[in-house]
PDB file of N, CA and C in Angstrom:
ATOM      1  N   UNK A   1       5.440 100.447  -2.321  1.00  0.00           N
ATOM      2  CA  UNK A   1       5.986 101.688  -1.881  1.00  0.00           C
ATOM      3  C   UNK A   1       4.930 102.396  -1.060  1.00  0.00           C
ATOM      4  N   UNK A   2       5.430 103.221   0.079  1.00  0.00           N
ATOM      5  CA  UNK A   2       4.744 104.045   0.837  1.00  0.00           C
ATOM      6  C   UNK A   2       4.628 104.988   0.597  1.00  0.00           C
ATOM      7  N   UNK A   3       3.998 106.046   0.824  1.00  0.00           N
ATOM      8  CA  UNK A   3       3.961 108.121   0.432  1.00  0.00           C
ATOM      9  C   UNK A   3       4.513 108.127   1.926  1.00  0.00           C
ATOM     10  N   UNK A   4       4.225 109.502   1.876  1.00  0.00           N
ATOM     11  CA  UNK A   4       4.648 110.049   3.314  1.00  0.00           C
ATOM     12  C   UNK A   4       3.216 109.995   3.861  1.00  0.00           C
ATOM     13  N   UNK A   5       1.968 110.453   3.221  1.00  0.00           N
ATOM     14  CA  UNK A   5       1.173 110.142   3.700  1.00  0.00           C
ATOM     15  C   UNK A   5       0.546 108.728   4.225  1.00  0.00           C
ATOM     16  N   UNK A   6       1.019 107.767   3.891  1.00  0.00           N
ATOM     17  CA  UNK A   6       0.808 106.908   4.156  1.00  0.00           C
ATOM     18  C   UNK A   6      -0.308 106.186   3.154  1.00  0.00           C
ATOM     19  N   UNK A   7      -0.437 106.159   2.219  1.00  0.00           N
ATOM     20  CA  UNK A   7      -0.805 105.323   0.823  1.00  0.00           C
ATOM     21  C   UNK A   7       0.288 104.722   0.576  1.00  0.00           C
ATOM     22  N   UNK A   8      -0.020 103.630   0.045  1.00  0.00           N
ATOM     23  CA  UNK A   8       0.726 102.183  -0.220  1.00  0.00           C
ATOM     24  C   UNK A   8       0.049 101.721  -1.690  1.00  0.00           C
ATOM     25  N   UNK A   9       1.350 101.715  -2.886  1.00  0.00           N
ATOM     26  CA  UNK A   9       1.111 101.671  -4.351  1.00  0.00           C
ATOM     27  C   UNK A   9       2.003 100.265  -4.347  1.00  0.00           C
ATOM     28  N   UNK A  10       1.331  99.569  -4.975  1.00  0.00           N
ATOM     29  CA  UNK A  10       1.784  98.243  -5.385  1.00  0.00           C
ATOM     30  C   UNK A  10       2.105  97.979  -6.239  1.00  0.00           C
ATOM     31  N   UNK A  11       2.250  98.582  -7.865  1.00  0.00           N
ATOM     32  CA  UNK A  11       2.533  98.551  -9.005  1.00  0.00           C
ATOM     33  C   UNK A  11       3.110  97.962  -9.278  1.00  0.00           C
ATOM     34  N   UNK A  12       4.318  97.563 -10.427  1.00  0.00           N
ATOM     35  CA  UNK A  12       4.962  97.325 -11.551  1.00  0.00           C
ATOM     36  C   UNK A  12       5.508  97.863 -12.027  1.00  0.00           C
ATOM     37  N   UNK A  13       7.401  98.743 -11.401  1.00  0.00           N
ATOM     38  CA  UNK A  13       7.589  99.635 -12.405  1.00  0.00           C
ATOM     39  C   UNK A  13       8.729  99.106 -13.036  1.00  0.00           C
ATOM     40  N   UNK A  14       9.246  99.549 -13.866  1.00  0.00           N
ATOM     41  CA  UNK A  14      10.002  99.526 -14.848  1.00  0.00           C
ATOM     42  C   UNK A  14      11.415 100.814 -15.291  1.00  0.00           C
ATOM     43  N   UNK A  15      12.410 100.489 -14.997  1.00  0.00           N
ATOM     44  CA  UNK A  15      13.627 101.766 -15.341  1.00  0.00           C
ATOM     45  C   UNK A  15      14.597 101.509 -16.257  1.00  0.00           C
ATOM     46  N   UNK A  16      14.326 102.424 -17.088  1.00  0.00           N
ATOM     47  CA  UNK A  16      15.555 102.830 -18.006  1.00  0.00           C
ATOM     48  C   UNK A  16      16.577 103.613 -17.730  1.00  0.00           C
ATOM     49  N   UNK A  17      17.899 103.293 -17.325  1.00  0.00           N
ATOM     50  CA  UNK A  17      18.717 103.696 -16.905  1.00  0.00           C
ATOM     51  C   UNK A  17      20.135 103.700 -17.970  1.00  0.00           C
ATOM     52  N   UNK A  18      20.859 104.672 -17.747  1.00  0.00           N
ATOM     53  CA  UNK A  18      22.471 104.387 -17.895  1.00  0.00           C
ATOM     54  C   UNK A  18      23.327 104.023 -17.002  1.00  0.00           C
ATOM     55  N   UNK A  19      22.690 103.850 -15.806  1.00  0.00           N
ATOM     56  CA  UNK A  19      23.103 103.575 -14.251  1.00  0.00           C
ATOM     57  C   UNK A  19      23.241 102.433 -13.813  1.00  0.00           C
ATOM     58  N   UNK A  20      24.354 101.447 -14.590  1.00  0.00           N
ATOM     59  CA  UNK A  20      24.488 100.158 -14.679  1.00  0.00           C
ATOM     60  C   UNK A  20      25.169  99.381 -13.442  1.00  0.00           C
ATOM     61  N   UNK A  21      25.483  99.984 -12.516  1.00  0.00           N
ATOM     62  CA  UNK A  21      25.710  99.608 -11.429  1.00  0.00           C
ATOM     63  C   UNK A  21      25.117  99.489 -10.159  1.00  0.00           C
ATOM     64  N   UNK A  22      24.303  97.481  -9.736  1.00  0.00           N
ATOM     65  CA  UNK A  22      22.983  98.092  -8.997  1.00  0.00           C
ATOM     66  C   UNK A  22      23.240  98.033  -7.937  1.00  0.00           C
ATOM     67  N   UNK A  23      24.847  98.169  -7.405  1.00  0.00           N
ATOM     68  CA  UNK A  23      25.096  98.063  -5.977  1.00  0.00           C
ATOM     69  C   UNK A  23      24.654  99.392  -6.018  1.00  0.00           C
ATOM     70  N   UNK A  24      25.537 100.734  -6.624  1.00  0.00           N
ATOM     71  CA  UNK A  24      25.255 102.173  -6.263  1.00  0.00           C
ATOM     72  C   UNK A  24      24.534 102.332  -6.561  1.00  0.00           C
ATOM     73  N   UNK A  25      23.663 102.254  -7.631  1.00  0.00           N
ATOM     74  CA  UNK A  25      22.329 102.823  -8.083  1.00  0.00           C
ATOM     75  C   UNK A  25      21.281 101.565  -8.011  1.00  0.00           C
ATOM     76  N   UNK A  26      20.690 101.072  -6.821  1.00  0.00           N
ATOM     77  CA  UNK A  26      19.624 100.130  -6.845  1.00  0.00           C
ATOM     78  C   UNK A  26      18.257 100.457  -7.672  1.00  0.00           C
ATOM     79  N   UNK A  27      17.151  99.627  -7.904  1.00  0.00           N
ATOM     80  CA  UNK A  27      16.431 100.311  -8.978  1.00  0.00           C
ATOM     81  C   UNK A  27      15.359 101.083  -7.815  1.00  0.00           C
ATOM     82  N   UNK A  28      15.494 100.176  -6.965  1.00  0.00           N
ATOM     83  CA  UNK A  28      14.234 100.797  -5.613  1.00  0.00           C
ATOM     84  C   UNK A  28      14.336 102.043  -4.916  1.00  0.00           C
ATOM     85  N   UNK A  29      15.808 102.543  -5.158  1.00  0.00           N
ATOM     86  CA  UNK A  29      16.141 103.736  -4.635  1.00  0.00           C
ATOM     87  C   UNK A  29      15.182 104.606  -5.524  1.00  0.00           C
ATOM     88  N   UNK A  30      16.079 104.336  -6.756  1.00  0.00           N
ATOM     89  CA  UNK A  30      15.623 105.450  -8.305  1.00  0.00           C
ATOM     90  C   UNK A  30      13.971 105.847  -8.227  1.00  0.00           C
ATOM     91  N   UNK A  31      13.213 104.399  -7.958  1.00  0.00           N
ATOM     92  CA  UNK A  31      11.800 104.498  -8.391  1.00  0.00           C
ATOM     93  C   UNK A  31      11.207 105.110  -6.922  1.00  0.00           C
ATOM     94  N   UNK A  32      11.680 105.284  -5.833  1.00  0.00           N
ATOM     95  CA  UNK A  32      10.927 105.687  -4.782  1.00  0.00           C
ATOM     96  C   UNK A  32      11.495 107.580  -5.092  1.00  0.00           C
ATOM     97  N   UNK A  33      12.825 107.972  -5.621  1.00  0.00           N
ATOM     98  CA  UNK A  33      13.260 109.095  -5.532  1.00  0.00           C
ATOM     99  C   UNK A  33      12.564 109.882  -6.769  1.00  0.00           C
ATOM    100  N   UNK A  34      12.114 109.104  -7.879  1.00  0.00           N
ATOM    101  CA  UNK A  34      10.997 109.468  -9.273  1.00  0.00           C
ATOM    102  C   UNK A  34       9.790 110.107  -8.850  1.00  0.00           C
ATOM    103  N   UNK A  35       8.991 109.037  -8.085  1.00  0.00           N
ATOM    104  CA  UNK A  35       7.420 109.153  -6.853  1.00  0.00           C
ATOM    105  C   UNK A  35       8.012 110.574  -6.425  1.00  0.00           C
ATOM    106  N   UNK A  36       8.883 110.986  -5.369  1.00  0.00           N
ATOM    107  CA  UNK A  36       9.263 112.054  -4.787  1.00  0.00           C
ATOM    108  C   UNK A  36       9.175 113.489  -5.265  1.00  0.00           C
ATOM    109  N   UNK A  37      10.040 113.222  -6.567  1.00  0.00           N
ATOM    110  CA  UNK A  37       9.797 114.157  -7.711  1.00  0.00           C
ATOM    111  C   UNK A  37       8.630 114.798  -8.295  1.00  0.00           C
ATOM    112  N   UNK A  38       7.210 113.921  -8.707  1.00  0.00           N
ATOM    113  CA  UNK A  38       6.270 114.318  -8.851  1.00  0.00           C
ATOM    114  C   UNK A  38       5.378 114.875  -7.785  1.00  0.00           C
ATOM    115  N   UNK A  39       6.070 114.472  -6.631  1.00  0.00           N
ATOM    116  CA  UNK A  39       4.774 114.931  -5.401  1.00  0.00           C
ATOM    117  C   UNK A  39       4.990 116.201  -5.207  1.00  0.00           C
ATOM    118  N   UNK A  40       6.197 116.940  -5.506  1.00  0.00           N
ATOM    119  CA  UNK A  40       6.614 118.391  -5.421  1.00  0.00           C
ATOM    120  C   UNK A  40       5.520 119.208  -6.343  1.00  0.00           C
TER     121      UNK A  40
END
């Protein structure tokens, strides 16, 4: 994943979801929109 700044995190993540459908809810969406959340 990228920032906006432009750092690049390579990790390992992991989601617990009730969001069992991964056409609408992909997990890569969730975990880049999580990152987003904390940068606020």
């Amino acid at each position: 994943m990228t920032c906006a700044e432009g750092i690049t995190f390579t990790a390992t993540y992991r989601l617990l979801t009730a969001l069992t459908d991964p056409r609408r809810f992909p997990a890569t969406t969730w975990v880049q929109l999580y990152h987003q959340r904390w940068e606020h």
